[in-house]
C-alpha atoms as a PDB file:
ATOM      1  CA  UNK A   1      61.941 -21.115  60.506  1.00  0.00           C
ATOM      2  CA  UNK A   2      61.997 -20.040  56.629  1.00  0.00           C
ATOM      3  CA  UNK A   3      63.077 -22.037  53.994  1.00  0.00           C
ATOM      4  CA  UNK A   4      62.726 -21.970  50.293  1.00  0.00           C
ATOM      5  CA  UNK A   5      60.005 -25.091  49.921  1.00  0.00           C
ATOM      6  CA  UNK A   6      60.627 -27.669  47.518  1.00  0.00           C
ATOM      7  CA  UNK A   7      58.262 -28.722  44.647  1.00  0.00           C
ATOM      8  CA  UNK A   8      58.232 -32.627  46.887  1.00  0.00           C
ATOM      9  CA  UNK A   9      57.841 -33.847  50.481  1.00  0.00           C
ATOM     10  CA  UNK A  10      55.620 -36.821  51.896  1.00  0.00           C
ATOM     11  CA  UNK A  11      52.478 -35.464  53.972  1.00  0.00           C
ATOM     12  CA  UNK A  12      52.040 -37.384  57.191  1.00  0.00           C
ATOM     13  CA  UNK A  13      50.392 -37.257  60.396  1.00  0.00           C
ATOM     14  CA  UNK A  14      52.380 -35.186  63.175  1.00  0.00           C
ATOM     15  CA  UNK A  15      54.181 -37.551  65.636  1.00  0.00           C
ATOM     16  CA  UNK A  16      54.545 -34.369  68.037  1.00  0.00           C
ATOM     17  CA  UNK A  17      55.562 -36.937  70.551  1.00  0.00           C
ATOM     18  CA  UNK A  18      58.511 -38.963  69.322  1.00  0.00           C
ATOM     19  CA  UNK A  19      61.301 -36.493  69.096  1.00  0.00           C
ATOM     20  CA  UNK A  20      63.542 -38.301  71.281  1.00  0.00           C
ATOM     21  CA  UNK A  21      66.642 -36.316  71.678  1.00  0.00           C
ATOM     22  CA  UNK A  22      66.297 -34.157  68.956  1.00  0.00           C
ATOM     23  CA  UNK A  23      64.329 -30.524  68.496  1.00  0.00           C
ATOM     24  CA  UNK A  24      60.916 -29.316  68.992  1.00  0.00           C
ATOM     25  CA  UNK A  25      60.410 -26.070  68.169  1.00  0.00           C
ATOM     26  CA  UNK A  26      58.205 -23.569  67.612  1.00  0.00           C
ATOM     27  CA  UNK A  27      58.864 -20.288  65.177  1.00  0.00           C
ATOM     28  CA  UNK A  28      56.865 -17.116  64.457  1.00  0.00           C
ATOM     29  CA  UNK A  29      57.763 -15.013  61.847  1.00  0.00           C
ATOM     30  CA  UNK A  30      56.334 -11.377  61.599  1.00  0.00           C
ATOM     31  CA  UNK A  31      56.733  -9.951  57.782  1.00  0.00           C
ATOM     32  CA  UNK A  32      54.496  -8.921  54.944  1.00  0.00           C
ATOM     33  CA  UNK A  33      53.227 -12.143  53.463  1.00  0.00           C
ATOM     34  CA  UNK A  34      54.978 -11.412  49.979  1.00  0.00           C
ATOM     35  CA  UNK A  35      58.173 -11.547  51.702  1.00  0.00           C
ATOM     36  CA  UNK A  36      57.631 -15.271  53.011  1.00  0.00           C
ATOM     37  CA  UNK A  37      58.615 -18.381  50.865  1.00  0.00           C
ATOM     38  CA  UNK A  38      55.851 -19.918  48.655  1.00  0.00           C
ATOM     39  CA  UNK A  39      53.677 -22.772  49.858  1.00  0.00           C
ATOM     40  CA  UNK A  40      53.447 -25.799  47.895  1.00  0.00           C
ATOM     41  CA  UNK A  41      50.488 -25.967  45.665  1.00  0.00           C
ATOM     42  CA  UNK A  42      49.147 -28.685  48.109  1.00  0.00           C
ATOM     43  CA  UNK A  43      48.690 -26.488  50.537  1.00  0.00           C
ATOM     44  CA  UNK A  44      44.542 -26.510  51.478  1.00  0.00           C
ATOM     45  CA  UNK A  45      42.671 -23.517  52.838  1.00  0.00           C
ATOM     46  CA  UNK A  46      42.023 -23.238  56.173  1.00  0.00           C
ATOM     47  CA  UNK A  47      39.789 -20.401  57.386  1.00  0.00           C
ATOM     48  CA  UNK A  48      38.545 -22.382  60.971  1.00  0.00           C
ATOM     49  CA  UNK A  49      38.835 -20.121  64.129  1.00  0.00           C
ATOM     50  CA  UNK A  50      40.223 -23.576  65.922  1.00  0.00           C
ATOM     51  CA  UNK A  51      42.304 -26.015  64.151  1.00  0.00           C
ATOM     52  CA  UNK A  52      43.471 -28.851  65.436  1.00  0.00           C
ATOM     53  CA  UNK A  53      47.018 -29.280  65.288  1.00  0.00           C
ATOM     54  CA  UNK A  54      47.298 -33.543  64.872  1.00  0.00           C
ATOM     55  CA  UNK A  55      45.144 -33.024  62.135  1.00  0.00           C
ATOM     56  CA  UNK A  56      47.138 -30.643  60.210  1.00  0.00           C
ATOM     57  CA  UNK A  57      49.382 -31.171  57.185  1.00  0.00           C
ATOM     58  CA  UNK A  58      53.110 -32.512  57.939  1.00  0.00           C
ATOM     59  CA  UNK A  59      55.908 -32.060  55.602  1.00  0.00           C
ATOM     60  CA  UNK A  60      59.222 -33.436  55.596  1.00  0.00           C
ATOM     61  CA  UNK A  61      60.698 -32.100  52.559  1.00  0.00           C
ATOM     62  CA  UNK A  62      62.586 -34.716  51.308  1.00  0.00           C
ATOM     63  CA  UNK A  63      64.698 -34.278  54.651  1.00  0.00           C
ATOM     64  CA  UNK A  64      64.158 -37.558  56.996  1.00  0.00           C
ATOM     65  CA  UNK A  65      64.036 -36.373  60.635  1.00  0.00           C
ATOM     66  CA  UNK A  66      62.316 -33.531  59.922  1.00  0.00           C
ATOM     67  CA  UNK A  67      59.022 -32.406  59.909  1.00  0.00           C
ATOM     68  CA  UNK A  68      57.019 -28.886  59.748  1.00  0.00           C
ATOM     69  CA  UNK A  69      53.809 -27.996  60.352  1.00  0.00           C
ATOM     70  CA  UNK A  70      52.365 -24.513  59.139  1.00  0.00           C
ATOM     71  CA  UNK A  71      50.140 -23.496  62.189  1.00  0.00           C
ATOM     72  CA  UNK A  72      49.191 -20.550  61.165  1.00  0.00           C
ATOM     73  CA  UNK A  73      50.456 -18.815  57.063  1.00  0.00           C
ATOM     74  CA  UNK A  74      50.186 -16.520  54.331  1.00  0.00           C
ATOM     75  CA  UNK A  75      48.568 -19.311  51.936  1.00  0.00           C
ATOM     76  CA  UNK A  76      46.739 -21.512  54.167  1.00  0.00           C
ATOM     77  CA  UNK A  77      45.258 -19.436  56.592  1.00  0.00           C
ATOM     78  CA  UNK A  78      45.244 -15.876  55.119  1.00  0.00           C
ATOM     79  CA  UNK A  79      47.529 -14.262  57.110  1.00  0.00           C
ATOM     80  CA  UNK A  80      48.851 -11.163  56.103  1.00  0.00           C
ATOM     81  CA  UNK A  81      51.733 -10.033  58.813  1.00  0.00           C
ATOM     82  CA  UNK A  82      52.757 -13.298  60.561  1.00  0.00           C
ATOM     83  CA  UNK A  83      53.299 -16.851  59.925  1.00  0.00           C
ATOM     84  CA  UNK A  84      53.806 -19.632  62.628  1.00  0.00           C
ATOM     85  CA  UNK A  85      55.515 -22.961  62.615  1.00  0.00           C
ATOM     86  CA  UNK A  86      55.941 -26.209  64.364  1.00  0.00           C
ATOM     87  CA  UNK A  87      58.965 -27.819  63.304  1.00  0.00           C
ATOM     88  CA  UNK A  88      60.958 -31.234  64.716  1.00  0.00           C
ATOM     89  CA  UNK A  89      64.435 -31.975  64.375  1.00  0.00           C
ATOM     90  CA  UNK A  90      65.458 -35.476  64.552  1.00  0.00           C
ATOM     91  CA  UNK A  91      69.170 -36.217  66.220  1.00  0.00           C
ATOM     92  CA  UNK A  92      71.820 -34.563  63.909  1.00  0.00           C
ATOM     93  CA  UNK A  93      69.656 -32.759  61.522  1.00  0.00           C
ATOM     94  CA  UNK A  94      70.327 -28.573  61.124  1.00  0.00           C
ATOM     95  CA  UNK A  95      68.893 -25.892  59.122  1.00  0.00           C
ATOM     96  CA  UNK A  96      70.972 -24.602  56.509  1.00  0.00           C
ATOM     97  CA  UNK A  97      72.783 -21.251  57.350  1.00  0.00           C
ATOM     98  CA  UNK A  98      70.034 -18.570  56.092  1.00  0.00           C
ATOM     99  CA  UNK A  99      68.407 -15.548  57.131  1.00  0.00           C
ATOM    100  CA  UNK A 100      65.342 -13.947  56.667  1.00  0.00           C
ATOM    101  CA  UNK A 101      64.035 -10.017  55.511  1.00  0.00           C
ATOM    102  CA  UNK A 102      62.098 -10.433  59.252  1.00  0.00           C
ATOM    103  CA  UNK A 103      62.506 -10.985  62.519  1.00  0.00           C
ATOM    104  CA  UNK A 104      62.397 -14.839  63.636  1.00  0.00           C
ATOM    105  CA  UNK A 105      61.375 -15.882  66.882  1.00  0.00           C
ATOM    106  CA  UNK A 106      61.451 -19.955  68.452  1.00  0.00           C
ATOM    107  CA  UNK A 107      60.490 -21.465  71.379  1.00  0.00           C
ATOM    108  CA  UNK A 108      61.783 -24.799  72.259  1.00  0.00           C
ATOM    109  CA  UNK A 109      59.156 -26.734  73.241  1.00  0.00           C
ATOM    110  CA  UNK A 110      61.253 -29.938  73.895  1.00  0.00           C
ATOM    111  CA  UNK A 111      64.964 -30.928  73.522  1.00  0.00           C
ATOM    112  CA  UNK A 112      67.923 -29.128  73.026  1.00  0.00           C
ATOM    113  CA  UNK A 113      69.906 -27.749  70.952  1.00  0.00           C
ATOM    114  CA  UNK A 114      72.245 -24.835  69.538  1.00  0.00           C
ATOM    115  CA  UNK A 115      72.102 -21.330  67.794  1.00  0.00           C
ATOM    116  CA  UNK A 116      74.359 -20.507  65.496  1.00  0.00           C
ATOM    117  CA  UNK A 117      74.072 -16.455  65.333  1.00  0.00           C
ATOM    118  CA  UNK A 118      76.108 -14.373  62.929  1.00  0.00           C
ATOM    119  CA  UNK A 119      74.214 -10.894  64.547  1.00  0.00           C
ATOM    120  CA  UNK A 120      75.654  -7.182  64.108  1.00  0.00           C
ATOM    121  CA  UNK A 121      74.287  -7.143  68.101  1.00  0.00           C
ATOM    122  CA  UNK A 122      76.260  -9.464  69.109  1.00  0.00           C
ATOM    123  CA  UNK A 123      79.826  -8.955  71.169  1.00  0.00           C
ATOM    124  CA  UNK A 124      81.728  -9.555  68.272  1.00  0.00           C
ATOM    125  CA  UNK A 125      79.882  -8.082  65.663  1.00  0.00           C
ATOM    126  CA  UNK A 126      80.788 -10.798  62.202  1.00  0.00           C
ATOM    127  CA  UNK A 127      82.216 -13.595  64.168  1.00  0.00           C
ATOM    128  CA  UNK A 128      79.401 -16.090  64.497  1.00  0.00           C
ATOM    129  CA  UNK A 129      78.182 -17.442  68.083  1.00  0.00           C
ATOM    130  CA  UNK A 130      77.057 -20.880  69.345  1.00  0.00           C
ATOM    131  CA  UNK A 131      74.439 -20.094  72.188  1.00  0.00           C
ATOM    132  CA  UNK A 132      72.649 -23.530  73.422  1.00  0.00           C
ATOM    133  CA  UNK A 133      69.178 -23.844  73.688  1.00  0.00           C
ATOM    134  CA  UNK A 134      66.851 -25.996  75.401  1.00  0.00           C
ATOM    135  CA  UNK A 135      63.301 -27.007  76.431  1.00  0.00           C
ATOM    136  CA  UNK A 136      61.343 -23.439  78.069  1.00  0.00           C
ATOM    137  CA  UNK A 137      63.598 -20.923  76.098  1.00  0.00           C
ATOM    138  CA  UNK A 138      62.764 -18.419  73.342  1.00  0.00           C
ATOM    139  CA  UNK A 139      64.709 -16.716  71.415  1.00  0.00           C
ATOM    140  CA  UNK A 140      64.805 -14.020  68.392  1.00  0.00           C
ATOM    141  CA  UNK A 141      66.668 -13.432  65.736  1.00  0.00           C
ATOM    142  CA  UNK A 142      67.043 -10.287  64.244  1.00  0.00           C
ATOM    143  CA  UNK A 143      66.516  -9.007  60.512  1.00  0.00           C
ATOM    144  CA  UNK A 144      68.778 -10.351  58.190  1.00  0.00           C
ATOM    145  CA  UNK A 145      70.864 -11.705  60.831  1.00  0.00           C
ATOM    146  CA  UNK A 146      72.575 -15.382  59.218  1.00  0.00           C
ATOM    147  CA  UNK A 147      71.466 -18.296  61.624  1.00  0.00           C
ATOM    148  CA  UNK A 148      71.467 -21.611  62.038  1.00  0.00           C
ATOM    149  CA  UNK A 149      69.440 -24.455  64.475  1.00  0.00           C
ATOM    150  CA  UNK A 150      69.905 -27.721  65.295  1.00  0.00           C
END
């Protein structure tokens, strides 16, 4: 999922494990790497072939019950077309409404949750949409289509 990435957030070990009822997910994004949101200045260089996961960089943002994890990016890995996050949602935390000048998709990996989809291919083309989601599901949102998580 993109967001806009503030100048703070606390670095911690992932705690994959302990999301309880909230979200796990995990979100590709597929755009030209100019087009993504900036990395904080932190953010090492990682050119391994393997990395391992537990031992990568975990950001909150200044948002308690949430964490993200940059698996694969622009800054930190070199990638030029695709970027790939692991992101946890604590009980009652949500993305701001946004959207994004590529396509999105997620995975839940564990939990549930909902989808809120303003999409020109939905039914009701304009009127947003609350579509649950839940552990083994994917889904993708469209260019520029406003959405929501939590």
């Amino acid at each position: 999922m993109v967001r806009r990435r503030p100048a703070t957030g606390a670095a911690q070990r992932p705690q994959l494990a302990a999301v309880g009822r909230g979200l796990l997910l995990a979100s590709v994004l597929a755009a030209a790497a100019s087009s993504l949101p900036v990395a904080e200045s932190s953010c090492p260089r990682d050119n391994s072939l393997v990395r391992d996961i537990s031992r990568m960089q975990q950001s909150n943002y200044g948002r308690e019950g949430f964490s993200h994890i940059t698996v694969t990016g622009a800054l930190a890995h070199g990638t030029k077309e695709v970027e790939v996050w692991l992101q946890t949602f604590g009980p009652g935390q949500r993305t701001p409404i946004h959207r994004h000048s590529c396509e999105e998709v997620f995975i839940v990996l564990k939990g549930k949750g909902t989808l809120l989809l303003g999409s020109s291919s939905l039914k009701y083309p304009g009127q947003p949409q609350e579509v649950p989601v839940f552990q083994n599901t994917t889904f993708s949102i469209p260019v520029n289509d406003p959405h929501q998580v939590w």
